[in-house]
Protein backbone atom coordinates (compact mmCIF):
# COMPACT_ATOMS: atom_id res chain seq x y z
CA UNK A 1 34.98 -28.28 19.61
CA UNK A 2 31.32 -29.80 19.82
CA UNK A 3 28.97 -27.69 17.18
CA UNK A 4 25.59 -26.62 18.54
CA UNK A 5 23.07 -27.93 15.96
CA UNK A 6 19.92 -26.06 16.00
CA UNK A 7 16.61 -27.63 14.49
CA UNK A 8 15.43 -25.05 11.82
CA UNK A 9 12.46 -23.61 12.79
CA UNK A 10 9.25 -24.69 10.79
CA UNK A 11 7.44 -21.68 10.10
CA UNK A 12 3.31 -22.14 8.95
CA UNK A 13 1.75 -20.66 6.35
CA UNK A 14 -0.55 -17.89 8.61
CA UNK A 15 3.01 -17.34 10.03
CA UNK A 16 4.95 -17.24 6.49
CA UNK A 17 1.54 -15.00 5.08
CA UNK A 18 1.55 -12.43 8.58
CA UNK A 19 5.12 -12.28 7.96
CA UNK A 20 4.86 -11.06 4.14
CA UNK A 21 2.06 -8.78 4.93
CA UNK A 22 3.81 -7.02 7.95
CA UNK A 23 7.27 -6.86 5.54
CA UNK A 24 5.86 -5.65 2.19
CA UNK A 25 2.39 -4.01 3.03
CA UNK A 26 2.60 -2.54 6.26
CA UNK A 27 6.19 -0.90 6.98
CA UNK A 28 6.09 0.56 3.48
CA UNK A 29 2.35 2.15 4.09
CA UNK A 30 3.21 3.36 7.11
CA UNK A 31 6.47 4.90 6.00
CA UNK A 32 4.71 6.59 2.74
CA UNK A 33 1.68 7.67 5.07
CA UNK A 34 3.69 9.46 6.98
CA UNK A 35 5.99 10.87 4.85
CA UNK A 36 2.98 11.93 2.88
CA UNK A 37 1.38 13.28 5.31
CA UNK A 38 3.91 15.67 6.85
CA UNK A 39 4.76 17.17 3.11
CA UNK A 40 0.92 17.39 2.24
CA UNK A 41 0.21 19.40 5.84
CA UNK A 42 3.55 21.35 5.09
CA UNK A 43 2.06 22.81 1.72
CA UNK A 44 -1.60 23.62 4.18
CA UNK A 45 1.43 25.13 6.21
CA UNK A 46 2.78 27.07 3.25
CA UNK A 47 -0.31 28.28 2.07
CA UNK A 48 -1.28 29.69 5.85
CA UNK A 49 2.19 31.38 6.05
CA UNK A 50 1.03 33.33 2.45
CA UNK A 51 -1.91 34.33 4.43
CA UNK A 52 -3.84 32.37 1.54
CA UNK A 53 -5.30 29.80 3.54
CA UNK A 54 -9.45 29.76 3.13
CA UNK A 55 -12.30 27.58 4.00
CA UNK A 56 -12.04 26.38 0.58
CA UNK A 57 -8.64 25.65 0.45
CA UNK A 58 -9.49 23.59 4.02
CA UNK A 59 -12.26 21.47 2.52
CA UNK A 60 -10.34 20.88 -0.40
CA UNK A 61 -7.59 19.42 1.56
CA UNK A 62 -9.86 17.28 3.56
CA UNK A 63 -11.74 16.00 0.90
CA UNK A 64 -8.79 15.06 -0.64
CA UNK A 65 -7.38 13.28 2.55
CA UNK A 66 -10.80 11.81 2.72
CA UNK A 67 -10.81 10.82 -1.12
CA UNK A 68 -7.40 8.84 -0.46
CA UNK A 69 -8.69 6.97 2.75
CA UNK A 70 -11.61 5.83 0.37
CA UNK A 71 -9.13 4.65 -2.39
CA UNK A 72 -7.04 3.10 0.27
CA UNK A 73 -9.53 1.19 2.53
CA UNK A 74 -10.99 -0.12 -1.09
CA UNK A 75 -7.53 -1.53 -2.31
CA UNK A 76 -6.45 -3.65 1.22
CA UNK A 77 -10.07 -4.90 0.87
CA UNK A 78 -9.06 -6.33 -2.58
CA UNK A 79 -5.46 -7.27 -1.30
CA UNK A 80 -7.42 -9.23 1.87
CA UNK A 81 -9.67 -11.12 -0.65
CA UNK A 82 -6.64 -12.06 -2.74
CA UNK A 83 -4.93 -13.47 0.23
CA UNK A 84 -7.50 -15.31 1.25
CA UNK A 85 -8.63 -16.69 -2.20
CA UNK A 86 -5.04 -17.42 -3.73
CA UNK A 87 -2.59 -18.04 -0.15
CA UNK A 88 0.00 -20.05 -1.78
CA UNK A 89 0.52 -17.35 -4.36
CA UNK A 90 1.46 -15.17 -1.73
CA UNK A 91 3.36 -17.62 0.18
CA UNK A 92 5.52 -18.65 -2.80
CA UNK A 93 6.09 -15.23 -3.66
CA UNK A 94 7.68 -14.53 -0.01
CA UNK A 95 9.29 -17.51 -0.68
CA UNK A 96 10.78 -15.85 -3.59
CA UNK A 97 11.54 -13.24 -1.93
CA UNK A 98 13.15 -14.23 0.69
CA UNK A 99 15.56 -16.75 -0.49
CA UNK A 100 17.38 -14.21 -2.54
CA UNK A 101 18.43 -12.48 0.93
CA UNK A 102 19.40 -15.78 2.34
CA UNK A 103 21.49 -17.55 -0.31
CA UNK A 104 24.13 -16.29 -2.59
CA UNK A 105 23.24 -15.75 -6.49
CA UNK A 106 23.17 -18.96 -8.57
CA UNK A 107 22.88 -19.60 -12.16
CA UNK A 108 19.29 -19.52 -12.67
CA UNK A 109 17.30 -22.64 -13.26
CA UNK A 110 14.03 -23.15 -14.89
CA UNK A 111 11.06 -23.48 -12.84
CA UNK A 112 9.04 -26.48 -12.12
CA UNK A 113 6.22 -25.70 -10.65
CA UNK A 114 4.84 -21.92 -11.98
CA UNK A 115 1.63 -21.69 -9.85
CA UNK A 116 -0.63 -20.84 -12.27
CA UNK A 117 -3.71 -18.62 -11.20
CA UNK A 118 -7.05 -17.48 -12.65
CA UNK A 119 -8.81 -14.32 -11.07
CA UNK A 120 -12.44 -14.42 -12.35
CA UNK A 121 -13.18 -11.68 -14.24
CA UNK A 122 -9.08 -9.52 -15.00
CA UNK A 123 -10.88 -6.97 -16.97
CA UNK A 124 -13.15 -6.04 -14.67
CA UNK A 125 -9.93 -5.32 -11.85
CA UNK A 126 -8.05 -3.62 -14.53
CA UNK A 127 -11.24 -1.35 -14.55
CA UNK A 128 -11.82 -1.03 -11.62
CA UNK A 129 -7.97 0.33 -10.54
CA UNK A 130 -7.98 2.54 -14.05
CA UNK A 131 -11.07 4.33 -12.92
CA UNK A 132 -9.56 4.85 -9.22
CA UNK A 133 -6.44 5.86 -11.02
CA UNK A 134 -8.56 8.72 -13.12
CA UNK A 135 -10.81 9.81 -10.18
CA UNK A 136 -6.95 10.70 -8.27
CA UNK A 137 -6.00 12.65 -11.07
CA UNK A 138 -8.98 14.41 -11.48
CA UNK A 139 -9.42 14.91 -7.77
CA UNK A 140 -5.79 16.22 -7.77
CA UNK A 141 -6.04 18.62 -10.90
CA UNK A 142 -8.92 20.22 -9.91
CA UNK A 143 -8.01 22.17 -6.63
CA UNK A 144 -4.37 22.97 -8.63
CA UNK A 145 -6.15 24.35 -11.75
CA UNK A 146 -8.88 26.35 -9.77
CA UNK A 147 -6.04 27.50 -7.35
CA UNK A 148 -6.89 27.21 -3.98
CA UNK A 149 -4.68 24.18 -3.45
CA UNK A 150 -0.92 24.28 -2.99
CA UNK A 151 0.18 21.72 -5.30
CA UNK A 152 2.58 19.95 -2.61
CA UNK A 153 -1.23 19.43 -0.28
CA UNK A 154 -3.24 18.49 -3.64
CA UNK A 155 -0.22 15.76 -4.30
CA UNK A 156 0.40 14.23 -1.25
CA UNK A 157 -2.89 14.53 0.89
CA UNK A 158 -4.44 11.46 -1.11
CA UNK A 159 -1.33 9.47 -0.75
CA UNK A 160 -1.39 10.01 3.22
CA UNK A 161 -5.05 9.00 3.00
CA UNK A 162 -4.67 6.24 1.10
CA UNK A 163 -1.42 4.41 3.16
CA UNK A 164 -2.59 5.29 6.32
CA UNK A 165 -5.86 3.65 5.64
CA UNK A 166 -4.46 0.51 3.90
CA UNK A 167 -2.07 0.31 6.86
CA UNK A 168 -4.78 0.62 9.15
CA UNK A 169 -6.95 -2.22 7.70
CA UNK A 170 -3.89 -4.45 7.47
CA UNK A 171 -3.15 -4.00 11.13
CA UNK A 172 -6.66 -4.76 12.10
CA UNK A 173 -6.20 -8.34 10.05
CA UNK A 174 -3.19 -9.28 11.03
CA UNK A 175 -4.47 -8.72 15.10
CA UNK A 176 -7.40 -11.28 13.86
CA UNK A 177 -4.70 -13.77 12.43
């Protein structure tokens, strides 16, 4: 019998980079935003059904959602600049990725080539995601400590924020890719 050879198909870096974003950033966000979002709207649910629902406990909620979108929008803004600053990071580490799917386990070899980066200014990042990082706590103690949050809304509401809006943005550059 003849064997069909097929030429493997070259794959560019835009394609190798949309391909990583759409596997690693996107389906998760979405998933996480929506999952979010339906157990964050069930505890608004909950709290209606215990006929303790109040205009409070609705601007709470929204703020919250609203807080999360800020967070989230914020962080694919960083994740964009990376990309487009440092691409062969990203590519290599799809690369990495990938080839454990593809190939079977092998006895582990020391790199070559570690692709060495420098972001300008570390400390400054670090900052920047440990006062995000305090601002969601805080913003998700408060309405739980004063009581007019559920704590399943409080929780979840600025996770649905924040992966719907980091999916959102990511969709919007990989449409201009």
């Amino acid at each position: 019998m003849a064997k069909l050879i097929t030429a493997k198909r070259r794959e560019s870096k835009a394609d190798r980079k949309k391909t990583y974003i759409q596997t690693f950033i996107m389906v998760p966000s979405v998933l996480m935003g929506m999952v979010s979002l339906i157990v964050g709207y069930g505890g608004i649910i909950f709290t209606f059904m215990q006929d303790a629902l109040t205009g409070l406990t609705l601007l709470d909620s929204t703020g919250l959602l609203f807080f999360g979108v800020l967070l989230g929008w914020g962080h694919a803004r960083y994740q964009h600049h990376l990309f487009l600053t440092y691409p062969e990071y990203y590519a290599g580490h799809f690369q990495l990725l990938t080839q454990g799917a593809r190939r079977k386990r092998r006895k582990k070899e020391p790199r070559q080539n570690v692709l060495e980066y420098s972001q300008p200014h570390p400390v400054v990042h670090y900052g920047i995601y440990a006062a995000g990082a305090a601002a969601l706590i805080a913003a998700i103690v408060f309405p739980i400590a004063t009581g007019r949050l559920n704590v399943y809304a409080a929780v979840f509401l600025p996770f649905a924020g924040y992966f719907n809006a980091k999916f959102l943005v990511w969709r919007r550059r990989v449409r201009q890719m």
